[in-house]
Every structure is written in C-alpha cells, then in structure tokens.
Protein backbone atom coordinates (compact mmCIF):
# COMPACT_ATOMS: atom_id res chain seq x y z
CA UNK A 1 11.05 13.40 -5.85
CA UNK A 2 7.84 13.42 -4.06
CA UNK A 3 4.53 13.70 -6.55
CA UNK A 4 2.07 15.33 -3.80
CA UNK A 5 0.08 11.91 -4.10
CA UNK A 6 1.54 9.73 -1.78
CA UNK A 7 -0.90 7.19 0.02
CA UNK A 8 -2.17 7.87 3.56
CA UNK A 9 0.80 6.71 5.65
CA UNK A 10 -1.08 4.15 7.75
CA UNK A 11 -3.07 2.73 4.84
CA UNK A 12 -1.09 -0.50 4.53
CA UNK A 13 0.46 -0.34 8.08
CA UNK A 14 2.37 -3.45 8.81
CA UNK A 15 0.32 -5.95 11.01
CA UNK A 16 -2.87 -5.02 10.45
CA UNK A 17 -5.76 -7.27 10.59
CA UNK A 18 -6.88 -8.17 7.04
CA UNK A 19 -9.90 -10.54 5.02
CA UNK A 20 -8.95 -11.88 1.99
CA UNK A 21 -12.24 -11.96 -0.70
CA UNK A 22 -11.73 -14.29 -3.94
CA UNK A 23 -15.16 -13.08 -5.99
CA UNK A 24 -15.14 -16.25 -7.99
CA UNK A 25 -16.99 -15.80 -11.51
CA UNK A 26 -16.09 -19.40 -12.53
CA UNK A 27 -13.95 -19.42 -16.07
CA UNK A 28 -10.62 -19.66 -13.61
CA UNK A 29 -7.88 -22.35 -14.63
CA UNK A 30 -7.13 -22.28 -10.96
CA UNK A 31 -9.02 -22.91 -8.12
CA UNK A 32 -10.54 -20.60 -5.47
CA UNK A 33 -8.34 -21.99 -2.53
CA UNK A 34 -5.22 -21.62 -4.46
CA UNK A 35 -6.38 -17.66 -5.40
CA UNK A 36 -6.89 -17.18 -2.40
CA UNK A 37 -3.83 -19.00 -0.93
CA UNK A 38 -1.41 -16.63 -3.52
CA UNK A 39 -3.38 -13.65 -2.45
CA UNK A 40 -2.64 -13.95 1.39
CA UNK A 41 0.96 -14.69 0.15
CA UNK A 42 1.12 -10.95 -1.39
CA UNK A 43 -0.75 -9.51 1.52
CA UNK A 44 1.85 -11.18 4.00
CA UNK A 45 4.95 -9.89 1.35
CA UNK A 46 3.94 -6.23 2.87
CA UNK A 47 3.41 -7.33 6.38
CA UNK A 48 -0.35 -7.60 6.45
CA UNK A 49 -1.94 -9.77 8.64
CA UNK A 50 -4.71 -12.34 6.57
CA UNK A 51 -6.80 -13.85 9.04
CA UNK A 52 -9.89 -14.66 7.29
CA UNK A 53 -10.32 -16.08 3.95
CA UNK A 54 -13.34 -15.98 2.16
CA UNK A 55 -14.24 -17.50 -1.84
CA UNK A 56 -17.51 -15.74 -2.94
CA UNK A 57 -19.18 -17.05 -6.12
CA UNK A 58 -20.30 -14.55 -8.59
CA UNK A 59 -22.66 -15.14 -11.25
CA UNK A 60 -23.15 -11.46 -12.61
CA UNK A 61 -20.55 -8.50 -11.35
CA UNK A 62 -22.94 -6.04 -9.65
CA UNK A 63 -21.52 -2.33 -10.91
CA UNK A 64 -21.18 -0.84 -7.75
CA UNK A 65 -20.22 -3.26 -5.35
CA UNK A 66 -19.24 -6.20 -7.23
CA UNK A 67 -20.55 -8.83 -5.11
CA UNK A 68 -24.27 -8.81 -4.23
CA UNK A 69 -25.66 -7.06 -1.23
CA UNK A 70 -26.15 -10.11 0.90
CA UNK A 71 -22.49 -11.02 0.43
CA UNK A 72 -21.30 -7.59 1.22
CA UNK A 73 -23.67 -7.61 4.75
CA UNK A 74 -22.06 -11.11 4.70
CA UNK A 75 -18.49 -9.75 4.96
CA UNK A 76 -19.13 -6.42 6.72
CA UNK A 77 -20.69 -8.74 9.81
CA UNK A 78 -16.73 -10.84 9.73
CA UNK A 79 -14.97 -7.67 9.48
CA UNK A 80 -16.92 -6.40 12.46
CA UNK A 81 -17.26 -9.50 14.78
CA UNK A 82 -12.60 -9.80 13.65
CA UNK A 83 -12.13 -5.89 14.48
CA UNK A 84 -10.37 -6.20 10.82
CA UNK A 85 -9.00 -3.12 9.22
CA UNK A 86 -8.02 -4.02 5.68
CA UNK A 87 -10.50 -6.30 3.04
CA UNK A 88 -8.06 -6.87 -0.06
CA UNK A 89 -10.18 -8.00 -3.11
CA UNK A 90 -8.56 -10.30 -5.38
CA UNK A 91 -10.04 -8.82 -8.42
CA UNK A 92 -9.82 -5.49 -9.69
CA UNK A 93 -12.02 -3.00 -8.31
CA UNK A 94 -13.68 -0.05 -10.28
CA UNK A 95 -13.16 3.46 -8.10
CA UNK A 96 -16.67 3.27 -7.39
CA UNK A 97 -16.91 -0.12 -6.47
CA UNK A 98 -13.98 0.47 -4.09
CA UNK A 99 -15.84 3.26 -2.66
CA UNK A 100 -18.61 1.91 -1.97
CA UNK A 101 -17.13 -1.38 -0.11
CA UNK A 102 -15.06 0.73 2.09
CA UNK A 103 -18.21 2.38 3.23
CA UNK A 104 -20.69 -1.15 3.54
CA UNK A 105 -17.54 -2.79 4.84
CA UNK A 106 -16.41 0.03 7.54
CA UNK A 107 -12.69 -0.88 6.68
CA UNK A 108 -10.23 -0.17 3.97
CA UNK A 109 -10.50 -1.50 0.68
CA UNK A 110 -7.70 -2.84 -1.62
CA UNK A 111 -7.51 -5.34 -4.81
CA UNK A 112 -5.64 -7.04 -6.57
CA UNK A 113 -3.77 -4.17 -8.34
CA UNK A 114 -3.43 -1.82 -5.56
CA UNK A 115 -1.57 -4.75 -3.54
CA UNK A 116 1.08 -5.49 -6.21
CA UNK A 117 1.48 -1.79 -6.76
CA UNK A 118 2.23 -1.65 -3.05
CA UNK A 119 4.96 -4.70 -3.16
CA UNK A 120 6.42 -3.13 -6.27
CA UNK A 121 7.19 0.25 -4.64
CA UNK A 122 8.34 -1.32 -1.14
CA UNK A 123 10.67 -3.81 -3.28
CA UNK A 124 12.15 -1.52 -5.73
CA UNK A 125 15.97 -0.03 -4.86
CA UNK A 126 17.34 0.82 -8.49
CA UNK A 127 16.27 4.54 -9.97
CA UNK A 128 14.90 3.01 -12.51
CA UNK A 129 12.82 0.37 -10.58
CA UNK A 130 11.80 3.46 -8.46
CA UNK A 131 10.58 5.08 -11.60
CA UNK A 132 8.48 2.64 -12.61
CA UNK A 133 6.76 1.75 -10.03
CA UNK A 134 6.12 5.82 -9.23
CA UNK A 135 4.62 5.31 -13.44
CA UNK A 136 2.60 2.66 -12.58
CA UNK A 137 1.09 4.29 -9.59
CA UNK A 138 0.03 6.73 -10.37
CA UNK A 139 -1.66 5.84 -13.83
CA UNK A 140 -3.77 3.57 -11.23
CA UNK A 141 -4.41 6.35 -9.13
CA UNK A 142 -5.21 8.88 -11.52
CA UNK A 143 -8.80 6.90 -12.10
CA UNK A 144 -9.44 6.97 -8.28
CA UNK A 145 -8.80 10.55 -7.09
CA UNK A 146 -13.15 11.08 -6.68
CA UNK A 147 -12.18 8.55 -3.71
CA UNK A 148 -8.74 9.41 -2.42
CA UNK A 149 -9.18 13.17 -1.53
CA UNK A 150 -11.95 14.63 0.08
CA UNK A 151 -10.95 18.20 -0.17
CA UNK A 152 -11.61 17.70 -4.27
CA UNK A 153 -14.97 18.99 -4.74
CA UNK A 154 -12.83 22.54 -3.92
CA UNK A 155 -12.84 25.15 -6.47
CA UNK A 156 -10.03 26.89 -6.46
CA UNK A 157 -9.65 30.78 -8.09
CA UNK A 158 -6.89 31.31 -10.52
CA UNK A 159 -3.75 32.57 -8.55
CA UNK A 160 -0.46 30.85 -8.95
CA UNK A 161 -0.19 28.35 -11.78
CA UNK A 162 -1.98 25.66 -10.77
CA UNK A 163 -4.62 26.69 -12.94
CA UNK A 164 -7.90 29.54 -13.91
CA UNK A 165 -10.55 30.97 -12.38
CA UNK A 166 -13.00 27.93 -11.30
CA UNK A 167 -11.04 25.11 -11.80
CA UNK A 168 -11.66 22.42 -9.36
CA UNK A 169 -8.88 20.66 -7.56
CA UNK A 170 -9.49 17.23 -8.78
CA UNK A 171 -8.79 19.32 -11.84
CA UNK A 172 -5.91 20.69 -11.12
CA UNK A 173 -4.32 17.38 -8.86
CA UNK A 174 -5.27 15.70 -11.77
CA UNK A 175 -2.99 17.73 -14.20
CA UNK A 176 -0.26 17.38 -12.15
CA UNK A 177 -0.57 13.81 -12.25
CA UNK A 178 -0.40 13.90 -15.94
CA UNK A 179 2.32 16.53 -15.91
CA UNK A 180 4.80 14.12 -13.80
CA UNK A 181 3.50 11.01 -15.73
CA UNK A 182 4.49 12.95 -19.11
CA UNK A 183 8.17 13.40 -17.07
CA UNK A 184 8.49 9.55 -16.03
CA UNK A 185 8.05 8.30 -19.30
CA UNK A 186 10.87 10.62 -20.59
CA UNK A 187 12.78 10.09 -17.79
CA UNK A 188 12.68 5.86 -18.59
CA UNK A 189 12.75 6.55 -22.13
CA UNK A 190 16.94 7.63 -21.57
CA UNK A 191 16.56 4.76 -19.37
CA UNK A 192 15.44 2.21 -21.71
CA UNK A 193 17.75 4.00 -24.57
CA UNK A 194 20.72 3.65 -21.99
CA UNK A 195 19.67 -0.04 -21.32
CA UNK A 196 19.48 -0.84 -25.23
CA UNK A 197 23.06 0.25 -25.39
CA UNK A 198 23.96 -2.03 -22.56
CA UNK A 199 22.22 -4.76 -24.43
CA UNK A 200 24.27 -3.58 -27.80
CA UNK A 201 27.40 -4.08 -25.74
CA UNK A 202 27.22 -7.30 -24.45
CA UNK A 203 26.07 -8.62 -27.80
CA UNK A 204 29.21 -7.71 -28.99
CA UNK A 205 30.97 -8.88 -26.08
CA UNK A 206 32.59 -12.30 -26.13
CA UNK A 207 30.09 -13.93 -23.55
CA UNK A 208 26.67 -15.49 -23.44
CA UNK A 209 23.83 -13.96 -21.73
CA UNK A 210 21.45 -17.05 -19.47
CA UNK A 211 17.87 -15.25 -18.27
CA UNK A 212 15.77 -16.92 -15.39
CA UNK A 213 11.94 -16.72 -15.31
CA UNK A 214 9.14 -18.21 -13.53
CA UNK A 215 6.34 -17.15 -11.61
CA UNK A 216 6.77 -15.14 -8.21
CA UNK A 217 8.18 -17.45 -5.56
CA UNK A 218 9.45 -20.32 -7.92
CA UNK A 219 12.72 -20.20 -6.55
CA UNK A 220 15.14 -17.79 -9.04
CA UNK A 221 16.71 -16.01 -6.96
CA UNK A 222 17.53 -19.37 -4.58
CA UNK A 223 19.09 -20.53 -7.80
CA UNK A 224 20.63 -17.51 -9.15
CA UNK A 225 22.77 -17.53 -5.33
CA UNK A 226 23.73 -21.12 -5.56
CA UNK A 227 24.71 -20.85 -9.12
CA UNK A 228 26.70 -17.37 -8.27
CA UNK A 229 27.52 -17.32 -4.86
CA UNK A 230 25.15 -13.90 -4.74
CA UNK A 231 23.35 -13.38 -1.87
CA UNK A 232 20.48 -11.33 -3.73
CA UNK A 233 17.28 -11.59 -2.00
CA UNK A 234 15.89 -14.46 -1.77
CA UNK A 235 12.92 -15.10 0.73
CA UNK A 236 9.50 -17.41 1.03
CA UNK A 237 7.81 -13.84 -0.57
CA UNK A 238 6.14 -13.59 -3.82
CA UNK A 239 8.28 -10.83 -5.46
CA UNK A 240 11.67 -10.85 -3.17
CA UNK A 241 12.98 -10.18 -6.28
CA UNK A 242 12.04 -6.68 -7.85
CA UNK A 243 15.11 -5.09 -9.99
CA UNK A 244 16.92 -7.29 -12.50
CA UNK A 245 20.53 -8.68 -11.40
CA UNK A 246 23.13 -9.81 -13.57
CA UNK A 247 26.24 -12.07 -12.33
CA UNK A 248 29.01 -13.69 -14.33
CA UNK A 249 29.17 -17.73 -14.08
CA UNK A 250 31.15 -20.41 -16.02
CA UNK A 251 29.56 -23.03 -17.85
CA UNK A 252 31.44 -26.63 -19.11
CA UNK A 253 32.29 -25.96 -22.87
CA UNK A 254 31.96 -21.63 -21.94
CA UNK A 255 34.59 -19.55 -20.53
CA UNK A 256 32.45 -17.15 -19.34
CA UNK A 257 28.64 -16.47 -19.36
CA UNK A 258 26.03 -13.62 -17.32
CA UNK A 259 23.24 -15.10 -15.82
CA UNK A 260 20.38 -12.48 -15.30
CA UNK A 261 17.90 -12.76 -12.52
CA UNK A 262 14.69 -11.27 -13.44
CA UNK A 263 10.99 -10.24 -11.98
CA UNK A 264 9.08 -13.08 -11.05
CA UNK A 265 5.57 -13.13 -13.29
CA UNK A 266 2.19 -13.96 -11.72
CA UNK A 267 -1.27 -14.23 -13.09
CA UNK A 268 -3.31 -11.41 -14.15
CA UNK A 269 -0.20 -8.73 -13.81
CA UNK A 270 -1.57 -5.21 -13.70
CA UNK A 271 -1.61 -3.47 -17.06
CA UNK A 272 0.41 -0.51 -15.08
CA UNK A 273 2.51 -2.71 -14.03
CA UNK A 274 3.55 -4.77 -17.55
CA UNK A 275 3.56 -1.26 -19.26
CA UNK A 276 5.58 0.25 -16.70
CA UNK A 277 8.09 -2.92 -16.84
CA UNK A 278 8.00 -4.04 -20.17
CA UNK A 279 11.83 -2.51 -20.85
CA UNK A 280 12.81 -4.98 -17.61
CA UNK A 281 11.00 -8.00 -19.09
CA UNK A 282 13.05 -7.15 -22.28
CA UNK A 283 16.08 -8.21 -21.38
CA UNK A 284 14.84 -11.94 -21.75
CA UNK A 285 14.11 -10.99 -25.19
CA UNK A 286 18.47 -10.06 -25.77
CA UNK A 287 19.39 -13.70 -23.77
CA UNK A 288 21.08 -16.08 -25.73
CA UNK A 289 19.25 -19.04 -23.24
CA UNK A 290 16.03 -18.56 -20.92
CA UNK A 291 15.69 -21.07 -17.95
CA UNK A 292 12.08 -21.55 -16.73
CA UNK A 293 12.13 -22.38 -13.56
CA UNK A 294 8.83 -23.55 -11.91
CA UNK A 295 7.75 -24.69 -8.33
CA UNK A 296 7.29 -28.21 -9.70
CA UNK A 297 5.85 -29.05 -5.53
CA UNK A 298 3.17 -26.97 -6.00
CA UNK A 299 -0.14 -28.13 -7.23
CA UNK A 300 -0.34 -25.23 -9.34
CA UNK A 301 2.40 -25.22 -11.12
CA UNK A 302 0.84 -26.35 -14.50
CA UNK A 303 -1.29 -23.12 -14.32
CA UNK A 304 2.16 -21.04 -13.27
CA UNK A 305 3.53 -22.28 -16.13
CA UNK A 306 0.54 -21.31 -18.51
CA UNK A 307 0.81 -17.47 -16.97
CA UNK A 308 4.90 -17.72 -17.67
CA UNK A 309 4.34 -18.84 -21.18
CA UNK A 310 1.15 -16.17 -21.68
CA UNK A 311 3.95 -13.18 -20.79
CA UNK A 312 7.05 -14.31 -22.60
CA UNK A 313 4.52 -14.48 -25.77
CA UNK A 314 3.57 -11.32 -25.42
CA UNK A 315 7.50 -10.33 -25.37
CA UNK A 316 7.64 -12.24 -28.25
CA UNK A 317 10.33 -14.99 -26.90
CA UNK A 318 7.50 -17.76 -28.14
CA UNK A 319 5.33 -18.05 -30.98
CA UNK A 320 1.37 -16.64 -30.92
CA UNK A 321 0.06 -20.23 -32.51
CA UNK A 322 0.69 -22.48 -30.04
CA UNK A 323 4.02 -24.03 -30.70
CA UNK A 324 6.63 -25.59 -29.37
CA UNK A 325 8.33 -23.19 -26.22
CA UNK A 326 10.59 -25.54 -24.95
CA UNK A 327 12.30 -25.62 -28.85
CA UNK A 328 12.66 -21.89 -28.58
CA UNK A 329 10.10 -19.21 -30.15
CA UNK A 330 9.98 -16.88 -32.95
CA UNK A 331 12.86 -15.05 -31.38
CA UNK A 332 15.06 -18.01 -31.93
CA UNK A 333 15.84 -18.25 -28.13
CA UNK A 334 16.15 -22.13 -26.48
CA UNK A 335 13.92 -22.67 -23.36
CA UNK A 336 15.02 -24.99 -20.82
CA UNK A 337 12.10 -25.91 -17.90
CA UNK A 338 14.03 -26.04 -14.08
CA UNK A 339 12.07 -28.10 -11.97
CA UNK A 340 12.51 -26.86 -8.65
CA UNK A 341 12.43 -27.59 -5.02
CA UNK A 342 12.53 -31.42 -6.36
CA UNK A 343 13.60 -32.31 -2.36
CA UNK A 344 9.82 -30.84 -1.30
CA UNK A 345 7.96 -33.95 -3.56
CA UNK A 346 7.18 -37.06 -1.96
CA UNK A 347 9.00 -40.40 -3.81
CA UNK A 348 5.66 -41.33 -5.46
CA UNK A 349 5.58 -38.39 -7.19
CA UNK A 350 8.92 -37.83 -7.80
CA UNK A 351 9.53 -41.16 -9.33
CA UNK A 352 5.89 -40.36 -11.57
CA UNK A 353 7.79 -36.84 -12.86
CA UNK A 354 10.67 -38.93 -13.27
CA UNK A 355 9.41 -41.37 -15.59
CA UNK A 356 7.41 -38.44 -17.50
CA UNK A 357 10.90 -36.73 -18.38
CA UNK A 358 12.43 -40.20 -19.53
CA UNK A 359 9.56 -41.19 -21.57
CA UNK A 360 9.70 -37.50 -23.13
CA UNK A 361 13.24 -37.58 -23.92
CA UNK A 362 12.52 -34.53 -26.78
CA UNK A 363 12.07 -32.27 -23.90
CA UNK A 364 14.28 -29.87 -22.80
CA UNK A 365 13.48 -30.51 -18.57
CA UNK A 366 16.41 -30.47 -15.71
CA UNK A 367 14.79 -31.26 -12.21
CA UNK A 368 17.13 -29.40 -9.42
CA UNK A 369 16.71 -28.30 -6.29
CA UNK A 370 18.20 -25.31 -5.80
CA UNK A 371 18.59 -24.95 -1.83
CA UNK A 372 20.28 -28.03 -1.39
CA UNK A 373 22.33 -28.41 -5.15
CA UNK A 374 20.79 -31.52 -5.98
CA UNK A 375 20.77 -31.31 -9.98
CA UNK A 376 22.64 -28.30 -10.48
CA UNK A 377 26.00 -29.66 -12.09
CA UNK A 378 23.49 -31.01 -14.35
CA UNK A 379 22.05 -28.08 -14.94
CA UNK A 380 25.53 -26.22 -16.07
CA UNK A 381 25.89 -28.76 -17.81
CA UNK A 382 22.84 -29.12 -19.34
CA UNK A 383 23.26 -24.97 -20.47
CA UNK A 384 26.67 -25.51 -21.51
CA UNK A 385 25.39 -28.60 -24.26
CA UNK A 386 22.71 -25.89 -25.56
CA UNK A 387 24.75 -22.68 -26.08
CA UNK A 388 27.26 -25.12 -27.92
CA UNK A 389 24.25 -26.83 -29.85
CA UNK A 390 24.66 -27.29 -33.33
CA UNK A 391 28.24 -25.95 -33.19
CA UNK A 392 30.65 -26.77 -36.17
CA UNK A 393 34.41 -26.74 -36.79
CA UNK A 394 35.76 -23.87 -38.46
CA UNK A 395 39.52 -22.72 -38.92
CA UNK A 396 40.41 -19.09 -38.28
CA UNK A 397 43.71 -16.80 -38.56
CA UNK A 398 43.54 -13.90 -36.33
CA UNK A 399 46.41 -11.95 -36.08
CA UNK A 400 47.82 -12.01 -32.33
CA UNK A 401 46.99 -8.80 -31.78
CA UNK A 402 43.38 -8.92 -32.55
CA UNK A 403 43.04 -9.81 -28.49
CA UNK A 404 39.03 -8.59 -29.22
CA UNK A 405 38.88 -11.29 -31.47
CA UNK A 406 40.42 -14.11 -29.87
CA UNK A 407 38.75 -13.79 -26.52
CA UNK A 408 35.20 -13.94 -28.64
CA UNK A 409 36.82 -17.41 -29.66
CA UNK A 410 37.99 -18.58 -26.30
CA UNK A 411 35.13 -17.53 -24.30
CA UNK A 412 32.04 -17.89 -27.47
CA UNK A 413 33.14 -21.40 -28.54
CA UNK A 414 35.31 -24.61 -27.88
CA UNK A 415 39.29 -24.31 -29.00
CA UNK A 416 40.04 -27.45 -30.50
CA UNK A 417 43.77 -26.30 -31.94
CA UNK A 418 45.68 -23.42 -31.83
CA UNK A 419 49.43 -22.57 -32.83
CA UNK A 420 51.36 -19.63 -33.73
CA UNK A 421 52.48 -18.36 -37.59
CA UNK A 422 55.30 -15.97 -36.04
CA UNK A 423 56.06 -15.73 -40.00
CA UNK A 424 57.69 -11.94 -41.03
CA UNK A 425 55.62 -9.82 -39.95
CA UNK A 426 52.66 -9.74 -37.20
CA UNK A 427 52.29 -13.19 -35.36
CA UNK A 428 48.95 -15.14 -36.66
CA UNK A 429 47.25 -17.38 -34.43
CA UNK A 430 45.52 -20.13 -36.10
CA UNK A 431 42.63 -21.50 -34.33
CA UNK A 432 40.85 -24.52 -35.24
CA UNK A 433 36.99 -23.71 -32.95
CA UNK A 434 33.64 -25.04 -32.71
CA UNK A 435 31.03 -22.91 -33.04
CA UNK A 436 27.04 -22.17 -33.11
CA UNK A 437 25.85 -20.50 -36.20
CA UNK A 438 24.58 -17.45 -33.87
CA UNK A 439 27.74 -17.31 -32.52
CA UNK A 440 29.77 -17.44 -35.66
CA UNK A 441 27.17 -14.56 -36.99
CA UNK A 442 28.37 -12.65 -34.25
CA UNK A 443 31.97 -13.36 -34.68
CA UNK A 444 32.03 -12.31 -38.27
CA UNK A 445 29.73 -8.94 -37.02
CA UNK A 446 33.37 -8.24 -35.17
C-alpha cells in the first residue's frame, strides 16, 4: 500500500556520483579510514557511485551544519570541481542540518540513517520485512517533512477529511503519517503474535534451533549455503541478507536441527531500524545455539565483534556486567565464535590466531572458511558436541504409539538402547537416551 510519502524517484538513482564525509569527533573505537571504507560499502549496496572520500575532524558539532563553515566551502568546492550529485554523511544529520548542507553543498544530502533505511527497503521481500522497513521510514521521515515538501507552508480550508479550517499541510501530511504508523505497528503486532506461535511450535518440536550472527558482510549467508545447500543471497554487500531464513541440517549426535540465517548487525544501527526489527532479532533469543561468525581477515573485526556483542545484550542473549559471552548469557544460550574467510589471512597470521585458540583452549572458537569448506565438518561437529553438552543417561518407556514422543528422543538426544515390551496390551518401547537437561525439560513439558 502506498503511504503518499514515497522519496523523490531519482533521489538515490543508481550510478550517481557520490562523496563520502566521515565528521570525525574522536571517541571512535574504529578508525576514520575504516568508517569511511564501511560507508562506501553501503553506498555501493544501492548502486551509488563513491568517488571521493573525505575524514573531517570535529571538535564541537556546529547546530546547523555540523561541520564548520570552512569545511563545508571545503566540500562544496569537491562536489563542484567532481560534478557529484549525492554527499552521504556518515553521522546522523538533524533536518536542519541536512537542509542546510544540501543548499552550501548544491547536491543531495544523505547520512548515515537515511542510507540504511534505503538498503533495508530495496532488500526486504517478506510482508513483514516490507512492513518494517515502511515503520522505520517513516518514523525517520516524520522529523524531516519542513525539508521534504515544499508545498507545506499551504494552508488548506476544511473540506474533505483531511482536516479544519486552517490547518496547514505539514499538519495534515503529518497526521497521516501517524495514522499509517498507528496501522503498521498493529499490523506487526499479529505479526510478531503469529511469529511467537511459530517459536511455541518448534520448541515443542523434536529439533534444535542453530542462529547465525555477525556483523553485515561477515559471511552468514556464504555459510548458511554451504552448510544447507541454499542458495539465499549471498553477495560482497553489507546487508545481502535482509529477511530471516530458516533451513533444516543434520548435525553428528542430532537427527535433525534448523539453522536460521539472520540480519547482519553493524555499528550505530538506526533506532528506527532496531525498533522496527527487534521481533526479527528475537528469534536468536528462542535458539537453542548462536554461532558468531566474524570476518576474522578484516582489521576490524575486534570492533565488529564489540558492536555484535553490544546488540545481542540488548536482546538479552548475554549478560549487562561484562561476562563471559562465549559461555552463554543470562538467557542460558551457548555462543560459539566462526572465524571466517580463514583462506583470506596470510600464514603469519594465521599460524599467530592459531596458536591464540590453542593456548585458550576454554574458548569456544572454530576457524572455517566458508566458500571453500575448509573447517566446516568441524564446525558440525563442533555444534553437535554442544547441543549434546552435559547430556546424561536416562531410561524411558514410551508406549509405541506415542510416535510424538519417540521422535523428540531420536531426533533431541543420542539412543543408546532400545527394545520392544510387546507384553498384553500396547507395545512399550524402552529406550535407554542421553540427554541435556534443557532437553530433558522439554521432553517431560511433552
């Protein structure tokens, strides 16, 4: 359903001529060069053109430009001598501020939020992906219609209902923001009810649920196909991946298990956007295992991991103090740590991250690549050994036509014995089965 609020068709047309701006204001775990390196990345994920790249430092945020006038004459002189038609700010802009750079600058603006918004909405293709992104949007554009529209300043009399006598049409356009906001959220409420019901189902279903995460780009969805034999998307983009994707694998020790492909995080995620996804990112809160995988090649990847961990607290899946994620959080949940695209390191450092998992033997860390397979038996493996962790022997009579029953046992734990009491009446099937505690909790919730 349209909302009467699209964006100007040509605004983010595909190949045009763009300047990156990193205003740096220091305080940063990361560097400029890398900001500005994962900013280009997202501009290039929508077909945008980055040609220029420019780090400006920032002592004091200037209210309505941001950067100070010298810098601003700076970048309008590069836009004009490049003939560039986009300036994407990797910071978030106030309406004002946007304003007034479009205007110094003679070009559009964008930043940092506006961007992702725009990746989100090209990359969703479920309804409820569609949804929230449409949320998200326009709860960012709401605070930016003095800029958008110029026919705003309009009063409009009171005919129709779109409102009373002198009522302006910023007034008005803004209402009917609200108004369809007001109808999202219901609409992803049933959606989020309908997912919780999903989530009931498979807990009582006799097979494990395995959640990837990682920041944009590490390679999930690359490892989600070779573990599968998917072919979900999976491209040199931050965010190929948009909407969740669930596929059945088999583990050593587990008949059976769903591996669940999820949004990639990246650092400072719009609020719209974690709002607006929060019921996605919840899934990882219902997995039984989460597998962070991280782009252990890149030279950032100890600040991607900082961002991953930052989110998943804030689901919940780790404690607030500090401890431990790789034992598993608050929420009881294991973490394992993938490190990817091992085959991109050089042998120095390869054998250095080498020795650093074998003198850490505590630590839960599987180094794969997941476009060529190296380390991936391991991997099952690896998963296998922790859904089975601390599993016990118990004995169980089931009678043989419990088939809800036995196929928890089968596919939930390791069958050690079984034999048939065909006695006088119903068959019983005696089962001798190692199990986890969680999954014995959920056999006895049968």
């Amino acid at each position: 359903m349209s909302t009467g609020f699209e964006r100007d068709p040509d605004e983010f047309a595909r190949g045009a001529k763009a300047l990156v701006v990193y205003p740096d204001m220091g305080g940063s775990s990361r560097d400029a060069e890398a900001r500005l390196e994962e900013t280009a990345g997202l501009a290039a994920a929508i077909g945008v053109d980055v040609v220029e790249r420019v780090a400006v430092r920032l002592r004091q945020p200037k209210p309505g430009t941001l950067i100070g006038s010298g810098q601003v004459e700076a970048l309008a002189e590069t836009v004009r001598d490049g003939e560039l038609q986009l300036a994407v700010f990797d910071a978030a802009l106030t309406p004002v501020q946007q304003r007034n750079l479009e205007t110094a600058l003679g070009c559009k603006v964008i930043d940092r939020t506006g961007l992702i918004l725009e990746i989100f909405g090209e990359r969703a293709r479920t309804a409820e992906g569609r949804l929230q992104v449409e949320l998200a949007h326009l709860d960012y554009q709401a605070g930016r219609l003095v800029r958008s529209w110029t026919h705003l300043e309009r009063q409009r009399g009171g005919f129709g209902f779109l409102g009373g006598p002198g009522e302006t049409q910023i007034e008005a356009d803004r209402r009917l923001i609200r108004d369809r906001m007001a109808r999202l959220r219901r609409e992803l409420e049933q959606v989020s009810r309908t997912r919780t019901l999903h989530r009931d189902r498979r807990q009582r279903a006799p097979w494990p649920v395995v959640a990837l995460v990682g920041y944009t780009n590490a390679g999930k969805s690359t490892l989600f196909n070779r573990l599968t034999g998917a072919h979900v998307m999976a491209e040199d983009l931050l965010f190929a991946t948009l909407d969740p994707t669930m596929r059945a694998i088999r583990l050593p020790g587990v008949e059976k298990a769903i591996l669940s492909d999820t949004v990639g995080f990246i650092s400072d995620l719009p609020t719209q956007l974690v709002a607006a996804f929060r019921a996605t990112l919840e899934e990882v809160t219902a997995a039984d295992i989460i597998l962070h995988v991280r782009d252990i090649a890149n030279s950032e990847t100890e600040a991607q991991k900082r961002q991953v961990l930052e989110i998943l607290t804030d689901l919940g899946v780790i404690p607030e103090d500090g401890g431990e994620p790789e034992k598993g959080g608050e929420s009881g949940i294991p973490i394992l740590e993938i490190w990817n695209k091992w085959d991109l390191l050089d042998p120095d450092h390869a054998e250095e991250l080498s020795g650093l998992i074998s003198d850490k033997s505590d630590r839960d860390v599987v180094p794969i690549s997941a476009l060529t397979g190296e380390g991936c038996e391991t991997l099952l493996a690896t998963v296998g050994e922790k859904l089975m962790a601390g599993a016990k022997l118990y004995s169980f009579a089931v009678p043989a036509e419990d088939g809800e029953r036995l196929a928890f046992l089968h596919a939930r734990g390791h069958v050690v014995s079984e034999t048939i009491d065909e006695g006088d009446q119903t068959p019983i099937v005696r089962l001798q089965v190692r199990l986890s505690d969680r999954e014995l909790g959920r056999f006895s919730a049968l």
